[in-house]
N, C-alpha and C. Protein backbone atom coordinates (compact mmCIF):
# COMPACT_ATOMS: atom_id res chain seq x y z
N UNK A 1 -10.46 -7.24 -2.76
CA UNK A 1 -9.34 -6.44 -2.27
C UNK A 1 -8.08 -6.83 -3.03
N UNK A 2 -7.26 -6.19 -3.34
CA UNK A 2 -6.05 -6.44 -3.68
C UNK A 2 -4.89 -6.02 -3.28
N UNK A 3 -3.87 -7.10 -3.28
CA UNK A 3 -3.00 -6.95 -2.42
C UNK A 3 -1.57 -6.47 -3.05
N UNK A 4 -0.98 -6.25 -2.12
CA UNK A 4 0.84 -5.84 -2.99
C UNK A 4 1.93 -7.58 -2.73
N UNK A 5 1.46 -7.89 -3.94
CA UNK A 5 2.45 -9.10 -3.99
C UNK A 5 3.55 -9.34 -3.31
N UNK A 6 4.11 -10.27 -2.26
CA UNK A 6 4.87 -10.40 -1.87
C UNK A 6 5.25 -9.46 -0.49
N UNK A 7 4.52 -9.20 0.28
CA UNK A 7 4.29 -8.32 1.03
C UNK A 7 3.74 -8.29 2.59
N UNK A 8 3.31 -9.51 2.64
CA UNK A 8 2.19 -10.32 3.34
C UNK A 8 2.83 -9.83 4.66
N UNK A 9 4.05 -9.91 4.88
CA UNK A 9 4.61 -9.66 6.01
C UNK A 9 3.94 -8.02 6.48
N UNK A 10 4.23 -7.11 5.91
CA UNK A 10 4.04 -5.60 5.83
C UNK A 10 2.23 -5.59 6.24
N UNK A 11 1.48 -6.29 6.12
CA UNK A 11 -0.12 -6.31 5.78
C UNK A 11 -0.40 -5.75 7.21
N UNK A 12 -1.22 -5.13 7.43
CA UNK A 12 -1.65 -4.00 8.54
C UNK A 12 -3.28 -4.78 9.09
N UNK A 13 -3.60 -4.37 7.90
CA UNK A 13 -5.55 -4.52 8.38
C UNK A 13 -5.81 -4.24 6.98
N UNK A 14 -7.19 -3.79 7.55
CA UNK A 14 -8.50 -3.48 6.14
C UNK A 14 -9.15 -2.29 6.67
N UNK A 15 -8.75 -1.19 5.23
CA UNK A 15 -9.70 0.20 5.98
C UNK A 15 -11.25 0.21 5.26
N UNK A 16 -12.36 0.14 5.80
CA UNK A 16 -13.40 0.59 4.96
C UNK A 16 -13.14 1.94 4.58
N UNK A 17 -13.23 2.19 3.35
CA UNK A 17 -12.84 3.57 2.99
C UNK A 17 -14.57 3.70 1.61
N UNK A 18 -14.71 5.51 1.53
CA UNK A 18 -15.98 5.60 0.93
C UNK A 18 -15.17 5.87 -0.36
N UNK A 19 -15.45 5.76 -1.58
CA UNK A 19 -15.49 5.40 -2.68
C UNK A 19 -16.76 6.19 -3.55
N UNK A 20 -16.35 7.34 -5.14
CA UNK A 20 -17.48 8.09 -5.78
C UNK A 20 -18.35 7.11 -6.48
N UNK A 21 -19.25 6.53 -6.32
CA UNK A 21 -20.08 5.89 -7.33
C UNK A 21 -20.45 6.44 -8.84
N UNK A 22 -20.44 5.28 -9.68
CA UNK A 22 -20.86 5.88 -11.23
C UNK A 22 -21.94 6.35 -10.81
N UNK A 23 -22.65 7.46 -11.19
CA UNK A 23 -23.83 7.97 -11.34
C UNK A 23 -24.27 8.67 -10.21
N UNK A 24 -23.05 8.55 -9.12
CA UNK A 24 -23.35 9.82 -7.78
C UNK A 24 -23.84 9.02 -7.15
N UNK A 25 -23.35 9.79 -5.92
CA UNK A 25 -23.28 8.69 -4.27
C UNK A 25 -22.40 8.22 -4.23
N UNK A 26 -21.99 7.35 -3.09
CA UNK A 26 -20.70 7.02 -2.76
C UNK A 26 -21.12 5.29 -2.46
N UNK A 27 -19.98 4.57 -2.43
CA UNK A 27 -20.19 3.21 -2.16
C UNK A 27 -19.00 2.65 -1.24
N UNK A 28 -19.39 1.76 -0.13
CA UNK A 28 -18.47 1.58 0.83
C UNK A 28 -17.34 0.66 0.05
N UNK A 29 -15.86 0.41 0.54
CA UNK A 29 -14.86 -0.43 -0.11
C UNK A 29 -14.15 -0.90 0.40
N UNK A 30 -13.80 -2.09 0.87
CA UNK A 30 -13.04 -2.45 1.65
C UNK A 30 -11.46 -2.23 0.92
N UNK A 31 -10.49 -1.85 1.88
CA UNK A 31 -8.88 -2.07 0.69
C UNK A 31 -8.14 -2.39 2.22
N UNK A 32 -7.13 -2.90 1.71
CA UNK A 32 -5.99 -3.55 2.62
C UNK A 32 -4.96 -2.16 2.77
N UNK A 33 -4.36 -2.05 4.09
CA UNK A 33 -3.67 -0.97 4.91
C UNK A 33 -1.80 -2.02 4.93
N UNK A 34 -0.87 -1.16 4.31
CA UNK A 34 0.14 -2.23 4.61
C UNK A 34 1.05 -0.87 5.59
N UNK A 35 1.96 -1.66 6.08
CA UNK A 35 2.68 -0.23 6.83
C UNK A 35 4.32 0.03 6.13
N UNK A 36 4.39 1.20 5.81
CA UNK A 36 5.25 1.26 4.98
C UNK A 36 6.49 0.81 5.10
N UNK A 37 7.11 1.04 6.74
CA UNK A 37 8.45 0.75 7.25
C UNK A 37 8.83 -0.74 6.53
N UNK A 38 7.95 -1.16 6.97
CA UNK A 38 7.98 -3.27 7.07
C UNK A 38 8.23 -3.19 5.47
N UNK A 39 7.42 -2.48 4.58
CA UNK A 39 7.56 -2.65 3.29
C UNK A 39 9.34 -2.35 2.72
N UNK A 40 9.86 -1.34 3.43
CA UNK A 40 11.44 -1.03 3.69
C UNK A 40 12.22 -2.25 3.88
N UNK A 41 11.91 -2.97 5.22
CA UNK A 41 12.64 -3.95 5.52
C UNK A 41 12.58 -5.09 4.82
N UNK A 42 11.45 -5.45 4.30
CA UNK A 42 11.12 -6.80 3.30
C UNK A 42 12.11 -6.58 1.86
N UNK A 43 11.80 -5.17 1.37
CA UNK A 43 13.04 -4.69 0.21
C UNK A 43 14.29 -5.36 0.73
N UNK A 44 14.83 -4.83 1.79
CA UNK A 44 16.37 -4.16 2.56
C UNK A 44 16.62 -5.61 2.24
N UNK A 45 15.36 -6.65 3.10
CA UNK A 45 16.09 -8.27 3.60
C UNK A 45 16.58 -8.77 2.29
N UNK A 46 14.98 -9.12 1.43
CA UNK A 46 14.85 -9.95 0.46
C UNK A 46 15.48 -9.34 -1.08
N UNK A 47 15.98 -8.29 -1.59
CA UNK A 47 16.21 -7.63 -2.38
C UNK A 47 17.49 -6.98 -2.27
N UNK A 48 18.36 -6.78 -0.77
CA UNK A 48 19.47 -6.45 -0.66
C UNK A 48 20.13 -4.91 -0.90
N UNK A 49 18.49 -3.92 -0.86
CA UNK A 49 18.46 -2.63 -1.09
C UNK A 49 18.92 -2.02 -0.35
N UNK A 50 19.25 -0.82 -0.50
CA UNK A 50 19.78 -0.02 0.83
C UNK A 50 18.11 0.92 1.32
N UNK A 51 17.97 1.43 2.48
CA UNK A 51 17.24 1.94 2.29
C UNK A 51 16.54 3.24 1.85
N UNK A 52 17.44 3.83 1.27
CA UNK A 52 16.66 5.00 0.51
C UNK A 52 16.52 4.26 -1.17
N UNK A 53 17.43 3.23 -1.46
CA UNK A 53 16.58 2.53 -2.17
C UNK A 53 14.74 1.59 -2.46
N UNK A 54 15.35 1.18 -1.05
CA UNK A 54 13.43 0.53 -0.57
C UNK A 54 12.45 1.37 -0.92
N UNK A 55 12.80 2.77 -0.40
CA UNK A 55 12.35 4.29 -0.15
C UNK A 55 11.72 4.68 -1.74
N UNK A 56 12.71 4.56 -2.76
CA UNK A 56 12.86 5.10 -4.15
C UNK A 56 11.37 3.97 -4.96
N UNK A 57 12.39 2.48 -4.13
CA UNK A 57 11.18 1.52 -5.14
C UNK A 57 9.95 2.24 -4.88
N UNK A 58 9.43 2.11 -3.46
CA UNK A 58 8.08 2.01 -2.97
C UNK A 58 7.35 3.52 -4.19
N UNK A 59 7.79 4.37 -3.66
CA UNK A 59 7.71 5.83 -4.38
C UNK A 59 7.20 5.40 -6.01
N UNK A 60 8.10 5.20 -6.87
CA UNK A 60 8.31 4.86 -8.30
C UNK A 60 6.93 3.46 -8.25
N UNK A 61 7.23 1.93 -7.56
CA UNK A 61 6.38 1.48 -8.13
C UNK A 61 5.33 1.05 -7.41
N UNK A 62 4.86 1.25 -6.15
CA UNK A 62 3.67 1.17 -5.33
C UNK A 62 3.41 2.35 -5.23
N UNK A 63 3.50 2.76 -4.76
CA UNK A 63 2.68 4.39 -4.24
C UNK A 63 2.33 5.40 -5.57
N UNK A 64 2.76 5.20 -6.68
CA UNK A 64 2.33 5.75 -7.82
C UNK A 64 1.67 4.87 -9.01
N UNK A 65 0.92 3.81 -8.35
CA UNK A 65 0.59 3.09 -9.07
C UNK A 65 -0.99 2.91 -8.56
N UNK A 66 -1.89 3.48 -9.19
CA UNK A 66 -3.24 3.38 -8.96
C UNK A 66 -3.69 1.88 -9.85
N UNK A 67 -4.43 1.04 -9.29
CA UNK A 67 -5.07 0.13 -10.06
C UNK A 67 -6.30 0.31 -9.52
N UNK A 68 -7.24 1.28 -9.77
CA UNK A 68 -8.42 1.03 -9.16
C UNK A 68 -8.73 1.38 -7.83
N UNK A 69 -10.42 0.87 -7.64
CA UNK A 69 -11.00 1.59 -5.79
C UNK A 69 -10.01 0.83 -4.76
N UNK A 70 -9.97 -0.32 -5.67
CA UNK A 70 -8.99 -0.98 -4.25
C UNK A 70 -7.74 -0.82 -4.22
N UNK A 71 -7.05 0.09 -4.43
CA UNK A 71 -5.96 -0.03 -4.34
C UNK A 71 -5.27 0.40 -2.76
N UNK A 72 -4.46 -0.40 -2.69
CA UNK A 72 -4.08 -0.56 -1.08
C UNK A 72 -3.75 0.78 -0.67
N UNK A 73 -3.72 0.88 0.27
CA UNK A 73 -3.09 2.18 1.14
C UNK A 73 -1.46 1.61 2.01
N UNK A 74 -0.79 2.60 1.91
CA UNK A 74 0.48 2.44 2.62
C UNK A 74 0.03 3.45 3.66
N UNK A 75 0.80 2.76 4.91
CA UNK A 75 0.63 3.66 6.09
C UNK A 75 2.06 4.21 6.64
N UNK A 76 2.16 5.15 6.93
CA UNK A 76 3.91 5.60 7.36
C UNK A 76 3.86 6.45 9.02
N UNK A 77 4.74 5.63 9.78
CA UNK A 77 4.48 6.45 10.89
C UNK A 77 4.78 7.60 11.15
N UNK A 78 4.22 8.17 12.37
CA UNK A 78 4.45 9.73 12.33
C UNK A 78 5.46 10.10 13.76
N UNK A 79 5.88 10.87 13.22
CA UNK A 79 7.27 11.18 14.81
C UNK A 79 6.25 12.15 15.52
């Protein structure tokens, strides 16, 4: 699994999520669930962002950044 550096605070759980296998079929994967807000506030505290800055990082360099099956999921609540 891999994680979003520095983040630990934000860390949710672990989703089994299904995954395309080379050669067809699918293969189970574990990836780590972080929740997005907390990811806001860890910016806001430790970084001194405002938050539509936090907002901008996450966008630009987590959430558009695929590394692979594991790549974490952000979770964002819903009103």
């Amino acid at each position: 699994m891999l994680k979003i550096d520095g983040f630990d605070d934000a860390l949710v759980g672990i989703a089994t999520v299904w995954q395309k296998a080379k050669g067809g079929g699918a293969d189970r994967v574990d990836t780590l669930i972080y929740d997005g807000e907390r990811i806001v506030t860890v910016l806001c505290e430790q970084s001194g962002m405002s938050y539509e800055e936090a907002l901008e990082y996450i966008s630009f360099n987590i959430e558009d950044a695929y590394v692979g099956e594991n790549t974490p999921i952000i979770v964002w609540p819903c009103d």
